[in-house]
C-alpha atoms as a PDB file:
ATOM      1  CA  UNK A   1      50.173  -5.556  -8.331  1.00  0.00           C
ATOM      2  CA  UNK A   2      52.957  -7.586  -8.972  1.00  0.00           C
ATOM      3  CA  UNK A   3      53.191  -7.184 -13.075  1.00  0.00           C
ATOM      4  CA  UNK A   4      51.277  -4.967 -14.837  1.00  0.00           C
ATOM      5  CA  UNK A   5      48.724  -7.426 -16.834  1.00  0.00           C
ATOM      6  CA  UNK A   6      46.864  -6.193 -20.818  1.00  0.00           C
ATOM      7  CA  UNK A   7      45.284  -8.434 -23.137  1.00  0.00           C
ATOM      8  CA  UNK A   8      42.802  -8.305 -25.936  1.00  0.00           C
ATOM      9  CA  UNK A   9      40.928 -10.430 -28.548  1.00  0.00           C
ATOM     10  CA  UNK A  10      42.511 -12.166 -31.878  1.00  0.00           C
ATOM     11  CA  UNK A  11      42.041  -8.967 -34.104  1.00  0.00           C
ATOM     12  CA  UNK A  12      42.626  -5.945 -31.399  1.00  0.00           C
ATOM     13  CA  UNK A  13      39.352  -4.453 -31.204  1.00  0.00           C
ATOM     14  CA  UNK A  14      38.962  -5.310 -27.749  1.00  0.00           C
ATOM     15  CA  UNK A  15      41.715  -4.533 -25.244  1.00  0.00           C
ATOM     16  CA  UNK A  16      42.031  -4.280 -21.605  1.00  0.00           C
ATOM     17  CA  UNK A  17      44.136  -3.966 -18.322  1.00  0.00           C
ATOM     18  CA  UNK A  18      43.908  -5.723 -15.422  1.00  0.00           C
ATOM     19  CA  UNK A  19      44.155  -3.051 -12.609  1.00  0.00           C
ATOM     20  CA  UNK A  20      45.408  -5.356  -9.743  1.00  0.00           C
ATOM     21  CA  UNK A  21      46.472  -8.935  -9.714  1.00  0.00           C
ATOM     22  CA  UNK A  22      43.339 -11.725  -9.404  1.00  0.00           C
ATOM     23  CA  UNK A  23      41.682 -12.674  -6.779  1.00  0.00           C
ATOM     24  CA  UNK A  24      43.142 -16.119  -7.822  1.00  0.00           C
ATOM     25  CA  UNK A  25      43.690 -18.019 -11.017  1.00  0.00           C
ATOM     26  CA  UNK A  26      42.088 -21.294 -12.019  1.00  0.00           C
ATOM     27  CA  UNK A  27      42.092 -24.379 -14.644  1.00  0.00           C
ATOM     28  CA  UNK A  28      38.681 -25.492 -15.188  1.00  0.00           C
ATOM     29  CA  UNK A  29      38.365 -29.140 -16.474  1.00  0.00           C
ATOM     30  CA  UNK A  30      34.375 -29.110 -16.156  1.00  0.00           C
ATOM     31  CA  UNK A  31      32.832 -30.081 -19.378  1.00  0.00           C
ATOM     32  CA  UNK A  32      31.090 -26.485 -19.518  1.00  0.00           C
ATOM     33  CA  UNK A  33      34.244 -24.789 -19.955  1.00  0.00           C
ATOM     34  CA  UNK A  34      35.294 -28.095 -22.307  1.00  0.00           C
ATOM     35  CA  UNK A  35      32.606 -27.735 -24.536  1.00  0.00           C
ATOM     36  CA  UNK A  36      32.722 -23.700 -24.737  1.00  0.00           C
ATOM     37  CA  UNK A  37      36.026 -23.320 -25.650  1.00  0.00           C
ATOM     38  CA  UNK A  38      36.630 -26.835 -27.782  1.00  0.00           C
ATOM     39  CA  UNK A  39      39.775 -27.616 -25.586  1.00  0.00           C
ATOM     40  CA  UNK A  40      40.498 -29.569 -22.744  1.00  0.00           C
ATOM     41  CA  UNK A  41      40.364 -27.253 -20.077  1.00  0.00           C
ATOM     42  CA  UNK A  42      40.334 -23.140 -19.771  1.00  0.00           C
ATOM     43  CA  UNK A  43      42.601 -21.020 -17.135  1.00  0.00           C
ATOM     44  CA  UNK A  44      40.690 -18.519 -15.758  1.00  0.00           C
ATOM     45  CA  UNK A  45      41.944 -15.138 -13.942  1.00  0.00           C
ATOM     46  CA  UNK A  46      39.087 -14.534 -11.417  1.00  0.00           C
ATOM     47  CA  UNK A  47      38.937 -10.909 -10.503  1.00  0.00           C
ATOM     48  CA  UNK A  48      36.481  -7.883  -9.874  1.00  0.00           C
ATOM     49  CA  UNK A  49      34.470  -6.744 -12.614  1.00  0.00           C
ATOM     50  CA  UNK A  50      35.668  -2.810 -11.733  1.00  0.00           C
ATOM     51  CA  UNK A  51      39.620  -4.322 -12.237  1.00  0.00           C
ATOM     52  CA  UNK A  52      39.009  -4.990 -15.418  1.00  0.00           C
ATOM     53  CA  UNK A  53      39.642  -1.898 -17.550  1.00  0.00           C
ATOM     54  CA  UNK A  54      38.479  -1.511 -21.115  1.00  0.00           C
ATOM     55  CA  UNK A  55      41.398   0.377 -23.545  1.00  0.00           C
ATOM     56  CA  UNK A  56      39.434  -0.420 -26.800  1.00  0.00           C
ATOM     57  CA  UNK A  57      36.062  -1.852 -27.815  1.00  0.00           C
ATOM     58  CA  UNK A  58      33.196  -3.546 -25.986  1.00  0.00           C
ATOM     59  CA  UNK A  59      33.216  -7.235 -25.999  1.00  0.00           C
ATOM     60  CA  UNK A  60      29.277  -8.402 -26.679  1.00  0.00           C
ATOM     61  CA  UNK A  61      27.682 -10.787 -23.747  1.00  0.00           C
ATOM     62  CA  UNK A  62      26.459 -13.984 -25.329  1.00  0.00           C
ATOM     63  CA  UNK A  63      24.058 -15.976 -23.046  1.00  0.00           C
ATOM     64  CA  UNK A  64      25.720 -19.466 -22.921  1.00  0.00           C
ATOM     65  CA  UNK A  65      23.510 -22.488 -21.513  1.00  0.00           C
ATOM     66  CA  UNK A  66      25.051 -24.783 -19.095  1.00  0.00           C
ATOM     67  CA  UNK A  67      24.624 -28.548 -18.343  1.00  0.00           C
ATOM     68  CA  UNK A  68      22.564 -27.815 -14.949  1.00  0.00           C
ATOM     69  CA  UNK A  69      20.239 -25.041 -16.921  1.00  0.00           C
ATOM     70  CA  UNK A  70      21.468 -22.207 -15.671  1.00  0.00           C
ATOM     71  CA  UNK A  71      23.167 -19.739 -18.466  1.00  0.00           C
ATOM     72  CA  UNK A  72      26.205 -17.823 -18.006  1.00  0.00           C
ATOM     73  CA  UNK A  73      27.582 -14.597 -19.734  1.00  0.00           C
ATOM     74  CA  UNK A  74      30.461 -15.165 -22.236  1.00  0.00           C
ATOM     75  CA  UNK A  75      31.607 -11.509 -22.921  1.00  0.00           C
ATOM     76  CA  UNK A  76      32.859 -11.766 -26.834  1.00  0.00           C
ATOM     77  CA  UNK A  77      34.357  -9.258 -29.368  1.00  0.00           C
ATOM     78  CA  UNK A  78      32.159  -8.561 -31.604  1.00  0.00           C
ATOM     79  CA  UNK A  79      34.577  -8.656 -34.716  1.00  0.00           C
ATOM     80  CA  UNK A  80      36.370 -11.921 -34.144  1.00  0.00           C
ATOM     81  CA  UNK A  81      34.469 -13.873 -31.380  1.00  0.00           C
ATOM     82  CA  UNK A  82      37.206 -14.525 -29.097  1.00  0.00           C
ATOM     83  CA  UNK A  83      35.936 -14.813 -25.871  1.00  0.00           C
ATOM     84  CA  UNK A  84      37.340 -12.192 -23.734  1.00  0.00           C
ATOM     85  CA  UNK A  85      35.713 -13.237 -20.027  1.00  0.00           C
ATOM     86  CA  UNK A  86      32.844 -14.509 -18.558  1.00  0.00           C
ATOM     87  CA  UNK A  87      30.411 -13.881 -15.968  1.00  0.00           C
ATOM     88  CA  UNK A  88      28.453 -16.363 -14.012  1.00  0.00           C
ATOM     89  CA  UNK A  89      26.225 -15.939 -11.022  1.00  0.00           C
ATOM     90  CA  UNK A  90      27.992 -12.743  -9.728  1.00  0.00           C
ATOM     91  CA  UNK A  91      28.608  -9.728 -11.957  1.00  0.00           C
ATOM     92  CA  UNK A  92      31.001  -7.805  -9.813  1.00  0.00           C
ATOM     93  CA  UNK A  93      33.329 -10.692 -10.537  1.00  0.00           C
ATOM     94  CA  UNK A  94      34.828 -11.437 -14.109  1.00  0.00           C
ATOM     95  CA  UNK A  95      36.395 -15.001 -15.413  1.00  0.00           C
ATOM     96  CA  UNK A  96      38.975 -13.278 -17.484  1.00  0.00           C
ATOM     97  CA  UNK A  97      40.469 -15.996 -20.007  1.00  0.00           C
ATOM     98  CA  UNK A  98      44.078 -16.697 -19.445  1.00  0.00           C
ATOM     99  CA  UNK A  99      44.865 -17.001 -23.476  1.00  0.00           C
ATOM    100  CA  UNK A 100      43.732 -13.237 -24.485  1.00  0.00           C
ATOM    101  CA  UNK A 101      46.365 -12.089 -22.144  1.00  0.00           C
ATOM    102  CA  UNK A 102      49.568 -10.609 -24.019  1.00  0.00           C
ATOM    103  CA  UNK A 103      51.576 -12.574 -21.997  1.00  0.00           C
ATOM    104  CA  UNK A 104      49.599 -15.595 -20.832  1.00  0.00           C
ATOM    105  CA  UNK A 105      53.117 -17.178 -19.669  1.00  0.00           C
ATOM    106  CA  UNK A 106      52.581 -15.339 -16.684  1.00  0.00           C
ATOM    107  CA  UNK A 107      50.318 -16.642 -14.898  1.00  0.00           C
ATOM    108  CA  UNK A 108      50.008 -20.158 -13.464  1.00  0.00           C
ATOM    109  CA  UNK A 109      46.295 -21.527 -11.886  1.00  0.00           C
ATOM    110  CA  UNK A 110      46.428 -21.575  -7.995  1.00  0.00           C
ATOM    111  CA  UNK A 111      44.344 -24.674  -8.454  1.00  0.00           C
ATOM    112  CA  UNK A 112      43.012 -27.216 -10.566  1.00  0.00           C
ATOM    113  CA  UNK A 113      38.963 -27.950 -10.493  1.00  0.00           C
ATOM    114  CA  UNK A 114      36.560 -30.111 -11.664  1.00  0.00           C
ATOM    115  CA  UNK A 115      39.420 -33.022 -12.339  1.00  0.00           C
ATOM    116  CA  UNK A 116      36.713 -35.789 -12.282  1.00  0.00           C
ATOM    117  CA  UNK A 117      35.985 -34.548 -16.106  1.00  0.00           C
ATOM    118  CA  UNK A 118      39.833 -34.001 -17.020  1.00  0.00           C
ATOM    119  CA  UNK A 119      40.974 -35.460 -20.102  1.00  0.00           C
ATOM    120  CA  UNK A 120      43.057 -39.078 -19.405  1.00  0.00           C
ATOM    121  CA  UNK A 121      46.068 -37.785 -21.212  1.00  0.00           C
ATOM    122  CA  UNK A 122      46.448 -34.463 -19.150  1.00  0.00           C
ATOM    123  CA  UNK A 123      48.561 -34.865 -16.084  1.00  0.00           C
ATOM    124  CA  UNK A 124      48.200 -32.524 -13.257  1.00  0.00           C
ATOM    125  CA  UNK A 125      51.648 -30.792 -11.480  1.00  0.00           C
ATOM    126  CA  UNK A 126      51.700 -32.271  -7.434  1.00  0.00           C
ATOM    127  CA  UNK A 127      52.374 -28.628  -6.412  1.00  0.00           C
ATOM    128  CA  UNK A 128      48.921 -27.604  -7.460  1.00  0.00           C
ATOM    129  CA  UNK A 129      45.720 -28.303  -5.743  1.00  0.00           C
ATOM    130  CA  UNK A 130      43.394 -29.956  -7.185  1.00  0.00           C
ATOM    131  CA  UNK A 131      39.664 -30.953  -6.562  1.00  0.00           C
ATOM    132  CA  UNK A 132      37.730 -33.323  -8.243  1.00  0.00           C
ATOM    133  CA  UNK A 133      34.406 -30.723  -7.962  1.00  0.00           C
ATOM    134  CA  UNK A 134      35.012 -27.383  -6.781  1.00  0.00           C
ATOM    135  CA  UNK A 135      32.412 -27.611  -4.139  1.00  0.00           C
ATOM    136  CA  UNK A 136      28.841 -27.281  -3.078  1.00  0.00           C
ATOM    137  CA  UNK A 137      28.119 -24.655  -0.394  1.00  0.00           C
ATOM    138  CA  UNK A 138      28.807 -25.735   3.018  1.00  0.00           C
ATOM    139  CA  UNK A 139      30.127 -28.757   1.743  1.00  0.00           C
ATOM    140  CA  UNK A 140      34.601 -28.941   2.411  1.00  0.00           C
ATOM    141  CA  UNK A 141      36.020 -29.565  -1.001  1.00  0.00           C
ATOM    142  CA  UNK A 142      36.577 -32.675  -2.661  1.00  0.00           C
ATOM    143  CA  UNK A 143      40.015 -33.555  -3.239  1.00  0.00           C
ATOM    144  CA  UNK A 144      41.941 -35.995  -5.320  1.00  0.00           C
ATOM    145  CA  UNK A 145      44.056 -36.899  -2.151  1.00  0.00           C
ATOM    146  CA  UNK A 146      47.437 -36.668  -2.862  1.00  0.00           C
ATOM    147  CA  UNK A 147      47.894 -33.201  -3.591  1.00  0.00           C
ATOM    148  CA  UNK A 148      48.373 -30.420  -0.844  1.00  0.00           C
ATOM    149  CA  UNK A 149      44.784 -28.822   0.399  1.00  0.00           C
ATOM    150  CA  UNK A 150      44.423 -25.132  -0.665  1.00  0.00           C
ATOM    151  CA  UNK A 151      44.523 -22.960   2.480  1.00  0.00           C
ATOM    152  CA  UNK A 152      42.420 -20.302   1.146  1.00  0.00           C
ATOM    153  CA  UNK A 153      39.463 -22.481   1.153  1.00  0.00           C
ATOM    154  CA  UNK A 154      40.246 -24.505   4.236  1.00  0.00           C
ATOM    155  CA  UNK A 155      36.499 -24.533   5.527  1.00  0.00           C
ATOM    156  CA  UNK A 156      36.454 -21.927   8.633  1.00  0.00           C
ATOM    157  CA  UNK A 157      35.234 -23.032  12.004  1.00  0.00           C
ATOM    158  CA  UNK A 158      32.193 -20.068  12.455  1.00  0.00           C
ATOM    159  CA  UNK A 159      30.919 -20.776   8.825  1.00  0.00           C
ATOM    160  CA  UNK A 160      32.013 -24.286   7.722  1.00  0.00           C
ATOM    161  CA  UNK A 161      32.937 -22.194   4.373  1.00  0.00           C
ATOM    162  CA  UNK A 162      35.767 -21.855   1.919  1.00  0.00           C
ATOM    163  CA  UNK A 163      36.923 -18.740   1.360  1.00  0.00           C
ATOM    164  CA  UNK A 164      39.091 -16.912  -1.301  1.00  0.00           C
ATOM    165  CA  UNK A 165      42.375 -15.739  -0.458  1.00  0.00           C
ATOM    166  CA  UNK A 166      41.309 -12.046  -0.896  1.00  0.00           C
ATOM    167  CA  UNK A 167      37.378 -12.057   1.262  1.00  0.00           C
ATOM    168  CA  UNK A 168      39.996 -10.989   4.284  1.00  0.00           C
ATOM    169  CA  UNK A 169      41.233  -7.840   2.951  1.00  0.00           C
ATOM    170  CA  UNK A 170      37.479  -7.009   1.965  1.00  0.00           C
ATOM    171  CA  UNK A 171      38.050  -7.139  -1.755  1.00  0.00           C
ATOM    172  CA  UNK A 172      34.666  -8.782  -1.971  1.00  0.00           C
ATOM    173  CA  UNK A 173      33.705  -9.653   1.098  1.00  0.00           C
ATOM    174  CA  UNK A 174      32.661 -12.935  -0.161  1.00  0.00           C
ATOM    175  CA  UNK A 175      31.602 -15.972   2.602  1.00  0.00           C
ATOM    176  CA  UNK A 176      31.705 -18.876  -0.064  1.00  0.00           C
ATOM    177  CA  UNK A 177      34.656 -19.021  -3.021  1.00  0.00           C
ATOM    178  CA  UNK A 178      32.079 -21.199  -4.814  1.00  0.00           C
ATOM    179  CA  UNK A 179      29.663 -18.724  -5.982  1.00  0.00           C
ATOM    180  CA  UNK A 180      32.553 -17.677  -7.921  1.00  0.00           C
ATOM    181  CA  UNK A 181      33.370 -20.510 -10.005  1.00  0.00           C
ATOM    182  CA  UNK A 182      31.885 -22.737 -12.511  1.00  0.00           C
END
């Protein structure tokens, strides 16, 4: 791990430690994450739910509804509210949000998604990918052209699926990075 990563809610009853570095780091601009957090866009760290290890408190799942009816898992602590992480489709994995971390300066997203809902004002860094949807299973992603394509989830000749950076060291053996995300 490269640096040692704890974070917690607003009021310190919930605290935790990241026990290796994510699988990768994202800004989501969908209008999900939009309207669930009432800002313009939410970094998360995406990362196995057994690297994520509790110091203090339980942060409360919240079933959240979503735009195409499905509900996802906001994981909340129970004295404040802050949300903590999230969980979507896939419980071994955890959306850990960027802001609870004690030093959220540290990490930068790999990758930029869902830009087809960012906010006009918000300009996007050339360095980072970015994709105006994050992608549809066997589908290559969709990207806004001008920025560089994101190698871990070049679409593979034997599947025609992206993968994340980490499905080649078997960290989750995942063959699609999209039933990870938003």
């Amino acid at each position: 791990m490269s640096v040692p990563r704890e974070g917690g809610c607003a009021c310190g009853a919930v605290r935790y430690r990241l026990t290796s570095d994510p699988l990768f780091t994202h800004c989501c601009h969908c209008l999900n994450c939009q309207r669930q957090t009432g800002s313009a866009f939410v970094i998360n760290l995406l990362i196995e739910a057994d690297r994520v290890e509790l110091l203090a408190g339980v942060p409360q799942p919240v079933d959240v509804p979503r735009d195409d009816g499905s509900k996802q898992q906001i994981f909340r602590c129970p004295t404040c509210q802050v949300a903590v992480f999230s969980q979507y489709a896939r419980p071994e994995v955890r959306f850990v949000r960027g802001g609870t971390l004690d030093q959220p300066s540290g990490v930068a997203p790999d990758v930029h998604i869902f830009t087809r809902s960012k906010l006009s004002w918000i300009t996007l860094p050339d360095s980072v990918p970015a994709f105006e949807v994050y992608r549809l299973c066997g589908r290559p992603p969709v990207s806004n052209g001008s920025r560089r394509s994101l190698r871990r989830q070049t679409p593979t000749p034997e599947t025609s699926v992206a993968r994340p950076r980490h499905a080649r060291d078997g960290r989750l053996g995942l063959r699609c990075a999209c039933l990870l995300v938003c």
